[in-house]
Protein backbone atom coordinates (compact mmCIF):
# COMPACT_ATOMS: atom_id res chain seq x y z
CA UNK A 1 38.50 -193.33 111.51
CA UNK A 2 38.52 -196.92 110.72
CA UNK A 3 41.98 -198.36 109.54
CA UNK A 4 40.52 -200.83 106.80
CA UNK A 5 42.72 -199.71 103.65
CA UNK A 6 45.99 -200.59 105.72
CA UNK A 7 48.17 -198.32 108.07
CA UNK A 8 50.10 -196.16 105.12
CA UNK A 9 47.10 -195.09 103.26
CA UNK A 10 44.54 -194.81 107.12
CA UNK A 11 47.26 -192.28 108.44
CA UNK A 12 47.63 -190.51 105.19
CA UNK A 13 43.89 -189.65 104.93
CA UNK A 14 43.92 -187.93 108.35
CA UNK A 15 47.66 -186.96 108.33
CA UNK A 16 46.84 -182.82 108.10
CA UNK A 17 43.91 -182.91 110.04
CA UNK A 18 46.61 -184.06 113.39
CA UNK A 19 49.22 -181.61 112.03
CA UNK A 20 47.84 -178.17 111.45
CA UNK A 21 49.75 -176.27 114.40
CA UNK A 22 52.30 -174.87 113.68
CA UNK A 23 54.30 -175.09 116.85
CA UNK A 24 53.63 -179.25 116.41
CA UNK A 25 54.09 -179.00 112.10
CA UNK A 26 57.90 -176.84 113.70
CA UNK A 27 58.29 -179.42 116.13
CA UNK A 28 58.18 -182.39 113.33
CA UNK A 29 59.78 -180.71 110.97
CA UNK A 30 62.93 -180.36 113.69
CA UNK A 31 62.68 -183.69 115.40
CA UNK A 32 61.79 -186.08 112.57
CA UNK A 33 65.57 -185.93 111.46
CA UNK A 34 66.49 -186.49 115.24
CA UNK A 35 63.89 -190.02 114.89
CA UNK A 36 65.55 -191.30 112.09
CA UNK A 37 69.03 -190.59 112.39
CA UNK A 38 68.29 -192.14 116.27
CA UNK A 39 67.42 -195.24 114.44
CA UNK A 40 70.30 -195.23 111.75
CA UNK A 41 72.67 -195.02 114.51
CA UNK A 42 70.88 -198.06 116.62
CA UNK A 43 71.38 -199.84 113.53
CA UNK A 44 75.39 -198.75 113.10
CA UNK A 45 75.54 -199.47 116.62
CA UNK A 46 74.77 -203.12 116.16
CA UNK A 47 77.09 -203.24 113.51
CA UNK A 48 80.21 -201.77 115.35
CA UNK A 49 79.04 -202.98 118.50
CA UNK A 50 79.29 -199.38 120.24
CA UNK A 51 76.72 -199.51 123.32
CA UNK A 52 77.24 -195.64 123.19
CA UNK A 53 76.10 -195.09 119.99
CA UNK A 54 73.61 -197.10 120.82
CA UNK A 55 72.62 -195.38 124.45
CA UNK A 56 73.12 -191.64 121.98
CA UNK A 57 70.82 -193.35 119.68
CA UNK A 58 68.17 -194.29 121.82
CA UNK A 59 68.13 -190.65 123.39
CA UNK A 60 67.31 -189.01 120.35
CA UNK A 61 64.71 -191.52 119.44
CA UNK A 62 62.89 -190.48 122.83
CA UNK A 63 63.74 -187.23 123.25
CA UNK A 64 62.36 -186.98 119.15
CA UNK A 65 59.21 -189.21 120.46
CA UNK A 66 58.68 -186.93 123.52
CA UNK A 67 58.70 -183.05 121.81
CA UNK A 68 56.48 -184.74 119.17
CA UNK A 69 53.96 -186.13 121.77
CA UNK A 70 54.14 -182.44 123.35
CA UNK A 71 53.34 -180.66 119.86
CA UNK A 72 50.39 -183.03 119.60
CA UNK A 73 48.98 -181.95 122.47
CA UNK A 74 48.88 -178.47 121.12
CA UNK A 75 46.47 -179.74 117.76
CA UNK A 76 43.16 -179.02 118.27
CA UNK A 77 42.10 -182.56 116.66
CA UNK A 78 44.36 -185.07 119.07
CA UNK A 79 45.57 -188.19 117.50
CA UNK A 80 43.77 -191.07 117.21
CA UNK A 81 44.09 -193.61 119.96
CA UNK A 82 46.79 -196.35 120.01
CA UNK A 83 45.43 -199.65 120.14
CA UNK A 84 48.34 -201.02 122.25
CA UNK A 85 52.44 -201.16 121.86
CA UNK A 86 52.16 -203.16 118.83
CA UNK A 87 49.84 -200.07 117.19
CA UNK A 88 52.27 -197.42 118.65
CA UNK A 89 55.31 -198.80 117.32
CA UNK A 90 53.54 -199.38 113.79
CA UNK A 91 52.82 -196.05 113.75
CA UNK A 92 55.00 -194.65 115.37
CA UNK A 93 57.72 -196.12 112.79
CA UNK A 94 55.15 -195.33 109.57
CA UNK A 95 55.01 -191.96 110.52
CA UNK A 96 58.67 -191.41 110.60
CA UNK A 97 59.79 -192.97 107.95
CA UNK A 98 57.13 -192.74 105.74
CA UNK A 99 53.92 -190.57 106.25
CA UNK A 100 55.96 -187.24 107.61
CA UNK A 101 58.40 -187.21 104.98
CA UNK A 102 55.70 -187.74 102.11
CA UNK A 103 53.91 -184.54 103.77
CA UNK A 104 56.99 -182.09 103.50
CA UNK A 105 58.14 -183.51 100.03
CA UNK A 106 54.26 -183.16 98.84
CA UNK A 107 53.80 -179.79 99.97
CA UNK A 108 51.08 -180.60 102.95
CA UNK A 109 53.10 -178.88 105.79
CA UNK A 110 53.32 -175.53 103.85
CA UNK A 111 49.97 -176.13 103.15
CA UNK A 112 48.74 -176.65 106.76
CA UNK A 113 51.20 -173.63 108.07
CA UNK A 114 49.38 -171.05 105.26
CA UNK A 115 46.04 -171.87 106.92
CA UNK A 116 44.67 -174.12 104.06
CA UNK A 117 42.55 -176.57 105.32
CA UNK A 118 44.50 -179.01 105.77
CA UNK A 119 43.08 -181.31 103.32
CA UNK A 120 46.25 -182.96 101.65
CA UNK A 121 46.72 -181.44 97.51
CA UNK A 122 44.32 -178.53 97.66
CA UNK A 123 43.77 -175.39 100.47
CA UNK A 124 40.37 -173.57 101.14
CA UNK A 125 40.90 -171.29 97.93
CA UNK A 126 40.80 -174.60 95.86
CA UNK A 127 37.62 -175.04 96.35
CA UNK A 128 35.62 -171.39 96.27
C-alpha cells in the first residue's frame, strides 16, 4: 500500500487488516499503556533529571516494542515494511499514540476479535 494521503490516514486504512489476531490485538491492548507511559516517564525524567526513571522508562518502551513485534509475527498479513529508522520511529510513534488508541475507542479491536472482517466501521454481516 502506497503511503500518498500521509502516515495517519495510510496506517488507518490497513490498521485491522495487521491486527486481526487475537493473541497480537491482547498483546496491544496490554502493552500500548506500557509504550506510552514509557514515554511520559522519559519525558518526567528530563524534567527531574532522574536517569532511573529514565533507564525504567526506556525498558518499558522496548520491552512494549518487543511483545508487539512478537504478536505481529503471529498476523497472518505481516506489517508493511519499514523504509528505514526514520519510517520506524514515525510509525512506530503514530501507532502508539494515535492509530491504536483510535481503534479501541472506535470499536475496531472488538470488531477484529468477533471475527468481522476486519474492515474498520462495519463486520462481514454488514454487508450480506
Amino acid at each position: 500500500m502506497e503511503r500518498t494521503e500521509g502516515l495517519l490516514r495510510w496506517q488507518w486504512a490497513g490498521y485491522a487488516r495487521f491486527h486481526r489476531n487475537p493473541t497480537n490485538l491482547w498483546i496491544h491492548i496490554f502493552t500500548e499503556p506500557l509504550f506510552v507511559a514509557g514515554a511520559l516517564g522519559i519525558a518526567i525524567a528530563a524534567l527531574w533529571l532522574s536517569w532511573r526513571l529514565a533507564a525504567a522508562s526506556a525498558v518499558a518502551i522496548v520491552a512494549a516494542i518487543v511483545l508487539q513485534g512478537k504478536g505481529h509475527a503471529l498476523e497472518q498479513n505481516p506489517p508493511e515494511p519499514f523504509l528505514g529508522a526514520g519510517d520506524f520511529v514515525r510509525r512506530l510513534i503514530a501507532e502508539q499514540f494515535v492509530t491504536f488508541p483510535r481503534f479501541l475507542l472506535s470499536g475496531g479491536w472488538r470488531r477484529s476479535l468477533g471475527g468481522g472482517d476486519g474492515a474498520l466501521g462495519r463486520d462481514a454481516s454488514a454487508r450480506a
